[in-house]
C-alpha atoms as a PDB file:
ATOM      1  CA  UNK A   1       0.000   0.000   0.000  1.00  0.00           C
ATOM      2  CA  UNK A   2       2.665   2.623   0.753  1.00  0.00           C
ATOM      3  CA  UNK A   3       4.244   2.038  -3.021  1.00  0.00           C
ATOM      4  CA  UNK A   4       0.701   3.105  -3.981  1.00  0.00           C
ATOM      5  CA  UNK A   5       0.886   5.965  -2.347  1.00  0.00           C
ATOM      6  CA  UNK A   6       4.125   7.040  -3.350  1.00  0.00           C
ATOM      7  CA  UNK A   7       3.270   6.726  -6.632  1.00  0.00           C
ATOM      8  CA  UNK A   8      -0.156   8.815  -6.449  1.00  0.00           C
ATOM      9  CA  UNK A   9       1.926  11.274  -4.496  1.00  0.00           C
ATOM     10  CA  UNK A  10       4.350  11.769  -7.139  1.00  0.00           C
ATOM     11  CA  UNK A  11       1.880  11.857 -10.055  1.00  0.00           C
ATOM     12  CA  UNK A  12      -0.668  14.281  -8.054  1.00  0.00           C
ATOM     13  CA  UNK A  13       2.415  16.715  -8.067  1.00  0.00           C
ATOM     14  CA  UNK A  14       3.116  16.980 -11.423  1.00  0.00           C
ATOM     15  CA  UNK A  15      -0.164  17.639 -12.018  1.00  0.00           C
ATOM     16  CA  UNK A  16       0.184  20.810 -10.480  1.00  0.00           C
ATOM     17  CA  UNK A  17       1.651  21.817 -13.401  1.00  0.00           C
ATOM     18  CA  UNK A  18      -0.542  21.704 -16.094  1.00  0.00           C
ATOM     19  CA  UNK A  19      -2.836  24.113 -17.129  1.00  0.00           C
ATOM     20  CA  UNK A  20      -6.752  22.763 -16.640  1.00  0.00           C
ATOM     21  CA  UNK A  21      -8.369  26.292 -17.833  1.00  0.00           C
ATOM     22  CA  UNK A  22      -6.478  24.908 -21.435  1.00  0.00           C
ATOM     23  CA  UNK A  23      -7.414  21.459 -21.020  1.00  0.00           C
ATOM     24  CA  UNK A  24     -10.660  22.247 -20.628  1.00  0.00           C
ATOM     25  CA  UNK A  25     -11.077  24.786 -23.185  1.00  0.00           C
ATOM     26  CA  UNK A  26      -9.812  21.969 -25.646  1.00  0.00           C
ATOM     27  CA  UNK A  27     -12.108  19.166 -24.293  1.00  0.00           C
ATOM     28  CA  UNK A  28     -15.194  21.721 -24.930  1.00  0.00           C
ATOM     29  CA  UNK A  29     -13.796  22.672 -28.457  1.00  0.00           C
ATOM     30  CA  UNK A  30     -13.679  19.011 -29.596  1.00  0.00           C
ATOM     31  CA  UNK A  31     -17.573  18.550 -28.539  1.00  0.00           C
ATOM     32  CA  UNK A  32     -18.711  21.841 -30.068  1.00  0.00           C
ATOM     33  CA  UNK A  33     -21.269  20.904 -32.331  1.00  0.00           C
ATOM     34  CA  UNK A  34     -22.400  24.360 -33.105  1.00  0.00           C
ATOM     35  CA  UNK A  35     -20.811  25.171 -37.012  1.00  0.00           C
ATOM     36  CA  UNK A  36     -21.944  21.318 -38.211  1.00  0.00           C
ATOM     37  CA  UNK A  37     -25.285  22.035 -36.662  1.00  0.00           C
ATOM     38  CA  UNK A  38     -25.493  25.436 -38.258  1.00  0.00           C
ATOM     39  CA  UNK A  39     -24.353  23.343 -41.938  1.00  0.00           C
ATOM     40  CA  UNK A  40     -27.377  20.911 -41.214  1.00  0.00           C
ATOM     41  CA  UNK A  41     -30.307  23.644 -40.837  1.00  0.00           C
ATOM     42  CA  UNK A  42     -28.353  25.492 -44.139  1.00  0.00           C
ATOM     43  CA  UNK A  43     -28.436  22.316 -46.063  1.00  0.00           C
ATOM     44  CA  UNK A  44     -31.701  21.372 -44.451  1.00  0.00           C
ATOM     45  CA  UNK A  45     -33.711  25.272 -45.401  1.00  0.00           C
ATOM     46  CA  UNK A  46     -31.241  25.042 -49.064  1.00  0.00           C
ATOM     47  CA  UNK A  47     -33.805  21.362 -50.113  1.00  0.00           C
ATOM     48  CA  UNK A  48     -36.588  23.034 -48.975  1.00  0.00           C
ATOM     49  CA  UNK A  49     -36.748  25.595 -51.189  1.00  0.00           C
ATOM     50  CA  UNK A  50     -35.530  23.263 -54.003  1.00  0.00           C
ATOM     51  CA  UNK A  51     -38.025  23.074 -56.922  1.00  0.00           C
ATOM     52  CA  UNK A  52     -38.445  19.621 -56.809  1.00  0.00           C
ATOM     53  CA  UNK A  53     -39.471  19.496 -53.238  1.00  0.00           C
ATOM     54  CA  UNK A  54     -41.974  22.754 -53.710  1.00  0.00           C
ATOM     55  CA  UNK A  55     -43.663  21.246 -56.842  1.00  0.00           C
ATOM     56  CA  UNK A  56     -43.228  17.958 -55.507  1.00  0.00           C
ATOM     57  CA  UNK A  57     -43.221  16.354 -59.857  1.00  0.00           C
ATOM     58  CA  UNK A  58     -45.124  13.234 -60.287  1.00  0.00           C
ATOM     59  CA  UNK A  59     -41.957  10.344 -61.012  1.00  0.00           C
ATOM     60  CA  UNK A  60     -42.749   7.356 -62.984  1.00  0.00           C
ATOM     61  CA  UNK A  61     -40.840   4.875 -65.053  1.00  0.00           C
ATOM     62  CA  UNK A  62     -41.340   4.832 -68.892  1.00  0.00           C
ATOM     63  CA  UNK A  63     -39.746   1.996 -70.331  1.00  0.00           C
ATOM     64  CA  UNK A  64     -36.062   1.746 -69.078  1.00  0.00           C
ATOM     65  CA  UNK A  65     -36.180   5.890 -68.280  1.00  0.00           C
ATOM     66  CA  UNK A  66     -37.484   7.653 -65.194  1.00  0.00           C
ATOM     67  CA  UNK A  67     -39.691  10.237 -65.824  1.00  0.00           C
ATOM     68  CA  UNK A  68     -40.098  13.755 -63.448  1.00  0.00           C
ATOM     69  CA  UNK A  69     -43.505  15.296 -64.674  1.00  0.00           C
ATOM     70  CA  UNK A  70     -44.654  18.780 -63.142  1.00  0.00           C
ATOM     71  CA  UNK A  71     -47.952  18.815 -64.130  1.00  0.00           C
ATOM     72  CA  UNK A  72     -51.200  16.642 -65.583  1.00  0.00           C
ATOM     73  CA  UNK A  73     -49.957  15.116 -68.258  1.00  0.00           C
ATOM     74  CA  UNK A  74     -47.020  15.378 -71.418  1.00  0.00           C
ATOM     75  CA  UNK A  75     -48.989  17.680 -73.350  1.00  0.00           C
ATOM     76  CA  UNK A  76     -49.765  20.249 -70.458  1.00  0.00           C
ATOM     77  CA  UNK A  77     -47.083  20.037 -68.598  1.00  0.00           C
ATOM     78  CA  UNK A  78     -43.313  19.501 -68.360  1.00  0.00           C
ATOM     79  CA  UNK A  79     -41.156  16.438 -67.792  1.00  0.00           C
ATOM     80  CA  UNK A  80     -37.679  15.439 -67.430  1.00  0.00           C
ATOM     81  CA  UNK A  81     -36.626  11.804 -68.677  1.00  0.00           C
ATOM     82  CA  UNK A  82     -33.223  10.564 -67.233  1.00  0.00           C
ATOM     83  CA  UNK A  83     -31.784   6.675 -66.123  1.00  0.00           C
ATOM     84  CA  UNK A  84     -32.385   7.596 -62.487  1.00  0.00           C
ATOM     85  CA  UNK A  85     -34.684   9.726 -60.618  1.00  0.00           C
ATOM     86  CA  UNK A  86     -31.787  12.134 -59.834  1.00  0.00           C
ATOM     87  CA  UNK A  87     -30.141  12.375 -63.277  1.00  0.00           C
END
């Protein structure tokens, strides 16, 4: 038992030494979420005002295409033909 203490005796004094207001500041700087949070709600309000979420086209597959229609039908409306929905 008294090696033990020895031992936490000489480690509790060099930890006199270091500087906890810095240690501190550094553990709260790696868990500061604040600038990927802010990205999020940016990307997040950025597809919400995206045309294809606002007028929300009608997708369907015609023949091997994908087809994005805003509107009723061909005729009357507009579409977008493309080998996936996002191209």
């Amino acid at each position: 038992m008294d090696n033990y203490q020895a031992i936490y005796d000489a480690v509790r004094s060099r930890m006199g030494y270091l500087d906890t207001s810095y240690l501190v500041d550094r553990i709260v700087q790696c868990f500061d979420y604040s600038s990927q949070i802010s990205a999020a709600i940016q990307s997040i309000e950025i597809h919400h005002t995206s045309p294809h979420v606002l007028m929300r086209p009608k997708l369907s597959i015609d023949g091997d295409q994908w087809c994005a229609l805003y509107g009723e039908n061909l005729q009357d409306g507009v579409a977008g033909f493309g080998d996936s929905p996002d191209g």
